[in-house]
N, C-alpha and C. Protein backbone atom coordinates (compact mmCIF):
# COMPACT_ATOMS: atom_id res chain seq x y z
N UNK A 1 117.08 169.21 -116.32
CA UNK A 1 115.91 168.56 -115.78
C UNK A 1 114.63 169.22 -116.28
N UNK A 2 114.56 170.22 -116.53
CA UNK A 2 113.67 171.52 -116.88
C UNK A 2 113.05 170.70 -117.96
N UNK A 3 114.11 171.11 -118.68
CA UNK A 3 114.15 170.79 -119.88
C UNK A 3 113.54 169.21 -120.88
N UNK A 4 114.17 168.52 -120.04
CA UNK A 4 113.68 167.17 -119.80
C UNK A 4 111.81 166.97 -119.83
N UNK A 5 111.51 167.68 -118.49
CA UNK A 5 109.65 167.64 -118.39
C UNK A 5 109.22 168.34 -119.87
N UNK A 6 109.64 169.49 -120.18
CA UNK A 6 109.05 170.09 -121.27
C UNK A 6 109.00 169.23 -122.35
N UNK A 7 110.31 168.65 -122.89
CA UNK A 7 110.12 167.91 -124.08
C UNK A 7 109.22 166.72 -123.93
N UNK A 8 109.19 166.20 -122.64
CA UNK A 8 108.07 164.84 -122.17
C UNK A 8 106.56 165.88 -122.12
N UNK A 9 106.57 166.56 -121.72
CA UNK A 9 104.83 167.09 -121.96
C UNK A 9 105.06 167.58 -123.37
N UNK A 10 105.73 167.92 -124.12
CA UNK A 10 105.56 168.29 -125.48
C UNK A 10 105.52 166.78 -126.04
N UNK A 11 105.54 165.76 -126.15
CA UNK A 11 105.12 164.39 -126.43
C UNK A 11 104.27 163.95 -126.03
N UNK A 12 104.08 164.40 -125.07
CA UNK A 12 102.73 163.74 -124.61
C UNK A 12 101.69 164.36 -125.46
N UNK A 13 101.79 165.42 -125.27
CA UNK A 13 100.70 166.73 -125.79
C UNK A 13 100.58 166.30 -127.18
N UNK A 14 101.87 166.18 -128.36
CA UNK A 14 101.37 165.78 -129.42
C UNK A 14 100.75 164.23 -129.76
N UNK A 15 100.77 163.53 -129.01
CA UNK A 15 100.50 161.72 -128.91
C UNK A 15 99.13 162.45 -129.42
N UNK A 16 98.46 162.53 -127.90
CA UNK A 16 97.34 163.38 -127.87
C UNK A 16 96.29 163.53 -128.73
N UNK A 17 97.07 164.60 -128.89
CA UNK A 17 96.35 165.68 -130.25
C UNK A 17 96.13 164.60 -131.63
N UNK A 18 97.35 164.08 -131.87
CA UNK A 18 97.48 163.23 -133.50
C UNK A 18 96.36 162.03 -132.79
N UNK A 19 96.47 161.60 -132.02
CA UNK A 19 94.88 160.40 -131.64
C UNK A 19 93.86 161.16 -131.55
N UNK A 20 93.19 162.65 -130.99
CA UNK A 20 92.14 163.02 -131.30
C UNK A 20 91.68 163.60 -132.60
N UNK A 21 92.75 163.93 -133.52
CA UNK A 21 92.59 164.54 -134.69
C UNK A 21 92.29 163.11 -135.42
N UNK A 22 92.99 161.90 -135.40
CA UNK A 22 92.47 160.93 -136.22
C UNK A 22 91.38 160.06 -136.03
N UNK A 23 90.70 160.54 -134.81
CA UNK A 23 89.71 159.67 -134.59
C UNK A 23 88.36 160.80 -135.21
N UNK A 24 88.10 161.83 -135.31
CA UNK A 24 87.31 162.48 -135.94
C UNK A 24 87.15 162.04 -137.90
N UNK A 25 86.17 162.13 -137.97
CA UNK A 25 86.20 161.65 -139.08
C UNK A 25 85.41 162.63 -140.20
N UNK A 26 86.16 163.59 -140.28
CA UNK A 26 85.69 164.81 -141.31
C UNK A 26 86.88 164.46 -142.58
N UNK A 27 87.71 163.31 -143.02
CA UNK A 27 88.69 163.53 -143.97
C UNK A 27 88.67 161.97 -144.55
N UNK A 28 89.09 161.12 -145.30
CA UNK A 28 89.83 160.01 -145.76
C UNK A 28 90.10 159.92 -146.55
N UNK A 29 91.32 158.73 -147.30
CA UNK A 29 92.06 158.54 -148.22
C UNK A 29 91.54 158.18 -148.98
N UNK A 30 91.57 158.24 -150.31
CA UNK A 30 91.05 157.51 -151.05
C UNK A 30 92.03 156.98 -151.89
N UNK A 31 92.56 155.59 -151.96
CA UNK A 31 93.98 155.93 -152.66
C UNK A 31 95.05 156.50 -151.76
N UNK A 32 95.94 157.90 -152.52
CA UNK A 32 96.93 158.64 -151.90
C UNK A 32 96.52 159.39 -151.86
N UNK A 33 95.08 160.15 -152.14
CA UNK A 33 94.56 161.40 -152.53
C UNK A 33 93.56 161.56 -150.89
N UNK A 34 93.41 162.64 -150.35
CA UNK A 34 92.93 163.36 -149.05
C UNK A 34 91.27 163.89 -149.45
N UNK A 35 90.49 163.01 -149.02
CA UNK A 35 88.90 163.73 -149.48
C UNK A 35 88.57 164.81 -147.95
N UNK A 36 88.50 165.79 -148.20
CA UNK A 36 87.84 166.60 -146.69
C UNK A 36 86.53 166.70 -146.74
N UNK A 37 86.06 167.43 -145.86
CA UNK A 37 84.59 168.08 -145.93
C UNK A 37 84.63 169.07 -146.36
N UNK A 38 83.58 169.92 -146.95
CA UNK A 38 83.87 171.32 -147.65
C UNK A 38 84.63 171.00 -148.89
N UNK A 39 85.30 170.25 -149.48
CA UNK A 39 85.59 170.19 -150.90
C UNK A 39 84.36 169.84 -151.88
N UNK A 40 84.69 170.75 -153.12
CA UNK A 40 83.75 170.64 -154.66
C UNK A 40 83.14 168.88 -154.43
N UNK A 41 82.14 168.78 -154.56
CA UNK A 41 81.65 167.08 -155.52
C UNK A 41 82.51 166.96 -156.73
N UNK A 42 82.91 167.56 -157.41
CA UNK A 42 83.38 167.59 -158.96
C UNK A 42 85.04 166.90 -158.43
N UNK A 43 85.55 168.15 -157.63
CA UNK A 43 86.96 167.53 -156.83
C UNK A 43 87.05 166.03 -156.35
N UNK A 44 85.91 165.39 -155.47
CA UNK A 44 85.87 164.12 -154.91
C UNK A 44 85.72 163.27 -156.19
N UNK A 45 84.86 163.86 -156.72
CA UNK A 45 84.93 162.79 -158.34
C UNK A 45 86.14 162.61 -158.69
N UNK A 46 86.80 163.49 -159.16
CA UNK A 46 88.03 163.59 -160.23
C UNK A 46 88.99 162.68 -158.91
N UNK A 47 89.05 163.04 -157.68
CA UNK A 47 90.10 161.96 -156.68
C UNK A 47 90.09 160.53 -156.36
N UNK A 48 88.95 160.49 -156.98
CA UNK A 48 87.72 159.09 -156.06
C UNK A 48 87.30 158.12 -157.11
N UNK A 49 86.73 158.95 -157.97
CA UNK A 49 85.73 158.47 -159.13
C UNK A 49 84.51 158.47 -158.88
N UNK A 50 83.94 157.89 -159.73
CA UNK A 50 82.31 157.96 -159.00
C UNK A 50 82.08 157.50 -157.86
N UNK A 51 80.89 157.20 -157.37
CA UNK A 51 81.07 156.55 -155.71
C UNK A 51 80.29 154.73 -155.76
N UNK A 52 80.49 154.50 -155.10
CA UNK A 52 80.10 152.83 -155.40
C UNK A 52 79.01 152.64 -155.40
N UNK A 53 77.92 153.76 -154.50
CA UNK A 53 76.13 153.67 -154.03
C UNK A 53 76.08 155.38 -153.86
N UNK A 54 74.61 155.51 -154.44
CA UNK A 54 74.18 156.78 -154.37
C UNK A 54 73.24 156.91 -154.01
N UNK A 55 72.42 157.81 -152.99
CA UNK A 55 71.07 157.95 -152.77
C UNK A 55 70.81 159.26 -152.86
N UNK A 56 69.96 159.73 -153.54
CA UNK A 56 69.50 161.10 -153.67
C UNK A 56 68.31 161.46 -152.91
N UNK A 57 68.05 162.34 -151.98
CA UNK A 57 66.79 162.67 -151.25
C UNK A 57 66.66 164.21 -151.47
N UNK A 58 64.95 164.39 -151.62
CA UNK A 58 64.58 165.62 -152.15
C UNK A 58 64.07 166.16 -150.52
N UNK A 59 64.01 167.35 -150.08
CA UNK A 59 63.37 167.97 -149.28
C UNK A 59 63.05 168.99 -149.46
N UNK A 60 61.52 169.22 -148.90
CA UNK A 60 61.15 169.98 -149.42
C UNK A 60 61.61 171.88 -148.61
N UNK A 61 61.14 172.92 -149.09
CA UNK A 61 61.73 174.08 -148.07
C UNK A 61 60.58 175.13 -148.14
N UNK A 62 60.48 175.24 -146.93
CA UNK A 62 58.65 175.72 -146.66
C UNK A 62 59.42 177.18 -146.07
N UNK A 63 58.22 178.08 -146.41
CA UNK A 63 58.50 179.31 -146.33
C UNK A 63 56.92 179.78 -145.35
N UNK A 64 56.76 181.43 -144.99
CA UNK A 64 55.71 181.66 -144.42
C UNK A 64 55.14 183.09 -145.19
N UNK A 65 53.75 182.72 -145.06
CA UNK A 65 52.98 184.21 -146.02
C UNK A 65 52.62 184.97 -145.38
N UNK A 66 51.90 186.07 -145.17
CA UNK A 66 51.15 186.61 -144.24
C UNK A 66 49.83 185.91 -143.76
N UNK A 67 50.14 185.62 -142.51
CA UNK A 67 48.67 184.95 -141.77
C UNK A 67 49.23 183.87 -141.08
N UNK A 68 50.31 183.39 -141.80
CA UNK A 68 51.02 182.55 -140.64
C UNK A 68 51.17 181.19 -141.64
N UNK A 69 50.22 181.27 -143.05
CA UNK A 69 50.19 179.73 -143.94
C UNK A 69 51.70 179.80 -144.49
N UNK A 70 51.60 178.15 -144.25
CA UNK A 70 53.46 177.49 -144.36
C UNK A 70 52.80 177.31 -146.02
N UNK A 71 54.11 177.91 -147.00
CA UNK A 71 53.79 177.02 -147.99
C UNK A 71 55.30 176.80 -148.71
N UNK A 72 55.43 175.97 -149.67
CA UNK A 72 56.49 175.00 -150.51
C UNK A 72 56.89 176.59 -151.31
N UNK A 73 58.50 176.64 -150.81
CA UNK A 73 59.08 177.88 -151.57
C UNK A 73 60.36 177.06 -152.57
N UNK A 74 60.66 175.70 -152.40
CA UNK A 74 61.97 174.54 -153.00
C UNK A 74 62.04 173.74 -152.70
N UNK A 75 63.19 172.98 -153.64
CA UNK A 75 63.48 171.71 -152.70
C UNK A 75 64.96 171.91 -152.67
N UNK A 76 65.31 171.16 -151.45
CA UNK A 76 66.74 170.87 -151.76
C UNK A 76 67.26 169.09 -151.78
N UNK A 77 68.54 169.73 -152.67
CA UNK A 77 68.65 168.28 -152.88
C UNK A 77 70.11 167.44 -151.81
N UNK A 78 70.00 166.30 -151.26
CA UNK A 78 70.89 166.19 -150.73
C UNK A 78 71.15 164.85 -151.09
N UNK A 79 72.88 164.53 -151.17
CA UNK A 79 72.98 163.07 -151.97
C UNK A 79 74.07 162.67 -150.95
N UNK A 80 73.89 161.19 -150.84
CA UNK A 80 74.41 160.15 -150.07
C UNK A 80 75.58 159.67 -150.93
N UNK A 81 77.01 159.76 -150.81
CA UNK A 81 77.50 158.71 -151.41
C UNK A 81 78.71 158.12 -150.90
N UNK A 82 78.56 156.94 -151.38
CA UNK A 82 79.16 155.89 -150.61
C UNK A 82 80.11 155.14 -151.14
N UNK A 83 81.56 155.20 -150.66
CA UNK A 83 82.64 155.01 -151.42
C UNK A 83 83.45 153.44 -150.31
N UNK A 84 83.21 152.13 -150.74
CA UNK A 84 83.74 151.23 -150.53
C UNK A 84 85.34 150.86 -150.58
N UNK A 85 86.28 150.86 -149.70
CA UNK A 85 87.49 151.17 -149.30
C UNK A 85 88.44 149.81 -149.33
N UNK A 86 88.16 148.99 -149.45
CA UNK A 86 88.37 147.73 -148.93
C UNK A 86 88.29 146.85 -148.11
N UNK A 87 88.68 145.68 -147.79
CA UNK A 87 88.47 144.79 -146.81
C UNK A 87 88.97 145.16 -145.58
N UNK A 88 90.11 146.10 -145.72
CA UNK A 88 90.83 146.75 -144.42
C UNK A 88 90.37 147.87 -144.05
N UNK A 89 89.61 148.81 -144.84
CA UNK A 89 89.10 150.02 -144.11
C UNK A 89 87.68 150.14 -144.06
N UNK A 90 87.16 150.95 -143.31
CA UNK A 90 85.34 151.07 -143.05
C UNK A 90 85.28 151.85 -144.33
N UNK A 91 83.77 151.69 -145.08
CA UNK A 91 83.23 152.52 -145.81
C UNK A 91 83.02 153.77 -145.92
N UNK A 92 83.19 154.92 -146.66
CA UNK A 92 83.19 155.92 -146.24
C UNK A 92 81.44 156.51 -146.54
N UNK A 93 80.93 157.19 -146.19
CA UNK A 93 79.98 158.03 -146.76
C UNK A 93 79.75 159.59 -146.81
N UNK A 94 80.00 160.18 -147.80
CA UNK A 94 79.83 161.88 -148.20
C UNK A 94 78.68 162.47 -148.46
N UNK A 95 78.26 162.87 -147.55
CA UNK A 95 76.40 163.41 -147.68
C UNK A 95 76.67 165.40 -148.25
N UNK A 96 76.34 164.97 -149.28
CA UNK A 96 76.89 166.35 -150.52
C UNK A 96 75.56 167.04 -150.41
N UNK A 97 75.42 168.53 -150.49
CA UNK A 97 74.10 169.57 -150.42
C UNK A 97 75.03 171.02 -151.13
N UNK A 98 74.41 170.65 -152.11
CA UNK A 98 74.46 172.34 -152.66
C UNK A 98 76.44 171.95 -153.50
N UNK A 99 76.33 170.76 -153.77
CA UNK A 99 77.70 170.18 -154.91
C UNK A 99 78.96 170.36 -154.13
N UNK A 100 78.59 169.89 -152.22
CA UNK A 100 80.16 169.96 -151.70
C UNK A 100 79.71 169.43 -150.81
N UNK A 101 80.77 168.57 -149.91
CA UNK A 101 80.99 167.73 -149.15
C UNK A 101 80.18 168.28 -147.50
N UNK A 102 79.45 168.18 -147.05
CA UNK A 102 79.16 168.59 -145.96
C UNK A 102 79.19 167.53 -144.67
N UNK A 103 79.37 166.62 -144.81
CA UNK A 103 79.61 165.51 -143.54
C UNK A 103 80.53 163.94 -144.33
N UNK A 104 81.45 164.08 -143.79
CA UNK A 104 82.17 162.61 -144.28
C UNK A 104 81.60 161.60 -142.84
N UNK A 105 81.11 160.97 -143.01
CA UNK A 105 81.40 159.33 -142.00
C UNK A 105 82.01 158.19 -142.50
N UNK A 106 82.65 157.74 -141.41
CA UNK A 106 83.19 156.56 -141.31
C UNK A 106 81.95 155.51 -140.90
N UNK A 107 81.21 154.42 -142.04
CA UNK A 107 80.40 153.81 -141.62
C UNK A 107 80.43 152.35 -140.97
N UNK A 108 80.94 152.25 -139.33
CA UNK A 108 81.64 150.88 -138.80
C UNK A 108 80.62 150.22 -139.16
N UNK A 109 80.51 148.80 -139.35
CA UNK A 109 79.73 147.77 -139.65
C UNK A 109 79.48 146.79 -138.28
């Protein structure tokens, strides 16, 4: 009987887990190939190919002198890209900073 509850909360527990792990959306397929967050741009290329839409945005990166004046020390660059999945899955988008994946979304329509 013991035994019984354990293996039923050990099912339950993994149901669970595998529905909250797939509803986060830090990963997707592309193909058979696994894009994460934190992987190379160069890596998502070579898995993916290029991406279907790109947006590049510059920002700028303000620094401070003595006296308290803000002034322009860079820019950084951060790029949007947007990889179209098919008619059956949502779009993905990979917002890349510094040539690696830093946020995957799933973009519902």
């Amino acid at each position: 009987m013991i035994v019984r509850c354990v293996v039923a909360a050990y099912v339950v527990a993994s149901v669970l887990l595998s529905q909250s792990a797939a509803a986060q959306p830090d990963a997707f397929w592309c193909g058979s190939r696994l894009i994460r967050e934190r992987m190379a741009a160069a890596d998502i290329i070579r898995r993916c190919g290029e991406p279907d839409a790109m947006r590049v945005v510059e920002e700028p990166i303000y620094g401070t002198r003595r006296g308290g004046r803000r002034v322009k020390v860079g820019v950084r660059i951060t790029e949007y890209w947007t990889y179209d999945r098919g008619t059956s899955r949502f779009p993905a988008r990979v917002t890349i900073r510094d040539d690696v994946a830093e946020l995957i979304e799933l973009l519902r329509q």
